[in-house]
Structures are given as C-alpha cells and as structure tokens.
Protein backbone atom coordinates (compact mmCIF):
# COMPACT_ATOMS: atom_id res chain seq x y z
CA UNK A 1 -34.46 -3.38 -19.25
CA UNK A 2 -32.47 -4.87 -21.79
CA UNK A 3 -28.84 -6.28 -20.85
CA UNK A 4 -25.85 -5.35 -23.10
CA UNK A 5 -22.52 -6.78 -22.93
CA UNK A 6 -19.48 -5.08 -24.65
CA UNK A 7 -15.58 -6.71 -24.92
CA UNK A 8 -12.33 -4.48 -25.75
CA UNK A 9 -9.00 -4.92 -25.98
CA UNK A 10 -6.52 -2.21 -25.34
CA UNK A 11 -2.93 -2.01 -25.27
CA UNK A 12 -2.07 -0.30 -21.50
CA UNK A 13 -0.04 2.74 -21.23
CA UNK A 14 2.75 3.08 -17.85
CA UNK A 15 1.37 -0.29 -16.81
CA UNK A 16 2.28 -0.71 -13.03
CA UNK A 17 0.36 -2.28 -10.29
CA UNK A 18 -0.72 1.12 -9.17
CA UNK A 19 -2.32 2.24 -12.37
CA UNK A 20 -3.91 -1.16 -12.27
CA UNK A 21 -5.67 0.00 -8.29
CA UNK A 22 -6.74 3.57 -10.05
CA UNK A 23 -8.15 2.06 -12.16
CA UNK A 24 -10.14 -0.95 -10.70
CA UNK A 25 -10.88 1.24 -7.42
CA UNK A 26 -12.30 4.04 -10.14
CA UNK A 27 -14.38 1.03 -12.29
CA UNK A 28 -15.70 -0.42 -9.25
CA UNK A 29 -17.12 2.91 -7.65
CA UNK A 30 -18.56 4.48 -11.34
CA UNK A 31 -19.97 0.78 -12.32
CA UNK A 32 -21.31 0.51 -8.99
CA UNK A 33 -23.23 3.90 -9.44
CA UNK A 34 -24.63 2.93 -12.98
CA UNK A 35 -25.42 -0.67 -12.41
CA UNK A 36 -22.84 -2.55 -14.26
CA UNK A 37 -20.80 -5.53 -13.89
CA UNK A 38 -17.49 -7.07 -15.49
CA UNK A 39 -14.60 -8.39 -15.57
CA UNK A 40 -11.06 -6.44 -16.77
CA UNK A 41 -8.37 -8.92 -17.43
CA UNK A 42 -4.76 -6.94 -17.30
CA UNK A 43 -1.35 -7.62 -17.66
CA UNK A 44 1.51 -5.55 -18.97
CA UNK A 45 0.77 -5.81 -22.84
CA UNK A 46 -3.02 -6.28 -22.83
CA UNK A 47 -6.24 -5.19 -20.99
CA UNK A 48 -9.33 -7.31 -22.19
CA UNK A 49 -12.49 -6.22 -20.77
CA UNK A 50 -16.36 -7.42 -20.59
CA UNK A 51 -18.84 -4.65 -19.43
CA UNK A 52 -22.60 -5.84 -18.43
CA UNK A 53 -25.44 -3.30 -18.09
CA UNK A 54 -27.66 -0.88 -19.61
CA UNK A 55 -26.91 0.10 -22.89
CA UNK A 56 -26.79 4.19 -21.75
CA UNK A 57 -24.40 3.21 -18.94
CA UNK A 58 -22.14 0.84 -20.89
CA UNK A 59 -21.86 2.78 -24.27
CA UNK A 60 -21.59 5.72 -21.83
CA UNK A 61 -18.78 3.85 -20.05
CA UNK A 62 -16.68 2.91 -23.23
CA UNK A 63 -16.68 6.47 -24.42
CA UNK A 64 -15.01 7.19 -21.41
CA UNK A 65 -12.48 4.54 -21.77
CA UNK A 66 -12.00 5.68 -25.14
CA UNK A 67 -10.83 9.30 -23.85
CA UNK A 68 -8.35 7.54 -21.20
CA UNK A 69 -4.77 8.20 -22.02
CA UNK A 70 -4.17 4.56 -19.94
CA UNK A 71 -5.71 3.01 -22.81
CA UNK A 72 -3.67 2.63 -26.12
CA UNK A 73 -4.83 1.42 -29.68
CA UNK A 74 -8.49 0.40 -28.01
CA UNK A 75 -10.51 -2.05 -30.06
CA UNK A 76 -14.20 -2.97 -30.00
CA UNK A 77 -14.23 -6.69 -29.90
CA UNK A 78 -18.36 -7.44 -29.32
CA UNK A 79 -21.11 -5.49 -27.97
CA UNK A 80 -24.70 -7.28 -27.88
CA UNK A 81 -27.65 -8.25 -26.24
CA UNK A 82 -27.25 -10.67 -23.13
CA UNK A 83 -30.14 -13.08 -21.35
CA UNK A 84 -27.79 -12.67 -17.98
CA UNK A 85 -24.70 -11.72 -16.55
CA UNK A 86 -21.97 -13.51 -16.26
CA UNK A 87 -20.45 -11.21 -13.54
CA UNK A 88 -23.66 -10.19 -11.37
CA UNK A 89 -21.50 -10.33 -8.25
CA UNK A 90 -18.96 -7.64 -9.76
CA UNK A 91 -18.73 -4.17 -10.34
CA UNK A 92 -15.13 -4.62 -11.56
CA UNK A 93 -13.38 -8.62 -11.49
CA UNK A 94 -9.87 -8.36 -11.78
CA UNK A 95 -7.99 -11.20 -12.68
CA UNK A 96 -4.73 -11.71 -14.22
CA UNK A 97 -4.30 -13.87 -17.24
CA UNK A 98 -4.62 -17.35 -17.09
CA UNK A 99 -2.34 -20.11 -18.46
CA UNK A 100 -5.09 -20.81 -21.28
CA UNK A 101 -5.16 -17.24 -22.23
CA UNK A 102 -2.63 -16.02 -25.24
CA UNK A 103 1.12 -15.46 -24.51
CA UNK A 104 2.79 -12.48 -24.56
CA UNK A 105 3.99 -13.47 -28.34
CA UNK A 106 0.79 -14.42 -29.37
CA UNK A 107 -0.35 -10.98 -28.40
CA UNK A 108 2.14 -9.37 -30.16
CA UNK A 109 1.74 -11.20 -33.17
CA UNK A 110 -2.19 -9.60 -32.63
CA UNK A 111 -4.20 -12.42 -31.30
CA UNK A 112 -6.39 -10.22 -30.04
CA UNK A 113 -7.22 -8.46 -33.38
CA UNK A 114 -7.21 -11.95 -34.99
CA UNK A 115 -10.06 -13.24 -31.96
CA UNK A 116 -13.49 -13.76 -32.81
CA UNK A 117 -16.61 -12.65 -30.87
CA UNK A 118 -16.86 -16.13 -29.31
CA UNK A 119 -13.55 -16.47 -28.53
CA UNK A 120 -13.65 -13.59 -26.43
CA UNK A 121 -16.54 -14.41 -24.88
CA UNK A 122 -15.91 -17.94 -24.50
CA UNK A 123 -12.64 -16.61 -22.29
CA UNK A 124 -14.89 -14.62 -20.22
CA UNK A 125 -17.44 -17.44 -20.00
CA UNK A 126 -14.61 -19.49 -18.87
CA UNK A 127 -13.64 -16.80 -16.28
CA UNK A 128 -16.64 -16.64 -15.07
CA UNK A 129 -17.28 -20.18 -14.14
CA UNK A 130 -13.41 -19.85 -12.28
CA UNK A 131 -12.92 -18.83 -8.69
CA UNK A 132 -11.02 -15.71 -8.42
CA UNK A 133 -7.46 -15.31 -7.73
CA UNK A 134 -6.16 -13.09 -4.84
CA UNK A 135 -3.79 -10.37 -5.12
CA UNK A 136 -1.76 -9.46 -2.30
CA UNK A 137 -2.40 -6.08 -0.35
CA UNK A 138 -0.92 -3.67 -1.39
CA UNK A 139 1.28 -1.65 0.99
C-alpha cells in the first residue's frame, strides 16, 4: 500500500495544556485505529503537523482537522508519496518546539507561509532523528 505523508500548519484556538491532552489523547486513539503515524509540534501560536499513512486515512484525517474549531487559518504545507516513516513508533509524537525551530516573531511575521516543502520536512526529519522530550503528568 502506498505511504503518504501530509504537513499543516494551523494557528491554535484557546490554546491551553488541556486542549493540547484532547487533542493528542483523541489523535493517538483515531490514528491508532486507521494506521497512521506523526508527529504534532504545538505551542501557543502554531501547531505544525506530519501525518503518515494511507492516503484514505490521512486525507480522511485532514478533512477532519479542517472542520475543528481548535484549528485556525489551517494551511496545507506538503502532502506526497513516502518510501518510510519517519514516525513508525507513533500514533501521535508530541513535542514542543525546539530552539532551531522559528520564534514566536518569526511566526508572526508568517514563516510558516513563507516555508518550503523541504523545510518542513527537513524539521520533521530532524525531529525524528531527536529523542523525545517529557512532559510532566498532568494532575
């Protein structure tokens, strides 16, 4: 079966750390159920996010996103073919952004809209190949 990878950027709506679980403990169980993987990297003014699968489940995956008030201004960065995964081991990676990633200014000032398809794949490349980070419990 053919592997399809898709990037988006969004702009999060009421970001807080427990819209952040809903969501995650939501992308997990659905991407578990439809064989995908990923990675969502979030913070308060930007949610970048790789899905891996099928191309039913992930197009079928993004519509949904698209229809999720949590999501503002969504953009289609890349969607293509893939030999592999990069994030076999995860239904849903969360990591927070990482020093190399833009600043909050160079978001605003639309970095993401400015960033090519291999930029944005090069960051989740470069994710990838980086142990995660772990958040504390919540509670």
């Amino acid at each position: 079966m053919p592997l399809l990878q898709l990037i988006y950027t969004s702009r999060p709506f009421g970001f807080d750390e427990g819209t952040l679980d809903d969501i995650l403990v939501s992308a997990r169980r659905h991407n578990a159920r439809n064989g995908l993987t990923g990675a969502l990297i979030c913070r308060a003014d930007l949610y970048m996010q790789m899905l891996e699968g099928s191309r039913e489940a992930v197009t079928a995956t993004f519509r949904r996103i698209l229809q999720d008030d949590r999501h503002l201004e969504v953009a289609l960065i890349w969607a293509g073919a893939a030999k592999a995964r990069l994030f076999p081991d995860w239904a849903m990676r969360d990591d927070p952004p990482r020093s190399w990633m833009w600043t909050q200014a160079e978001v605003a000032a639309g970095a993401a809209a400015r960033a090519t398809p291999e930029d944005v794949r090069g960051i989740f490349s470069r994710l990838a190949a980086t142990p995660p980070e772990t958040r504390p419990a919540a509670g």
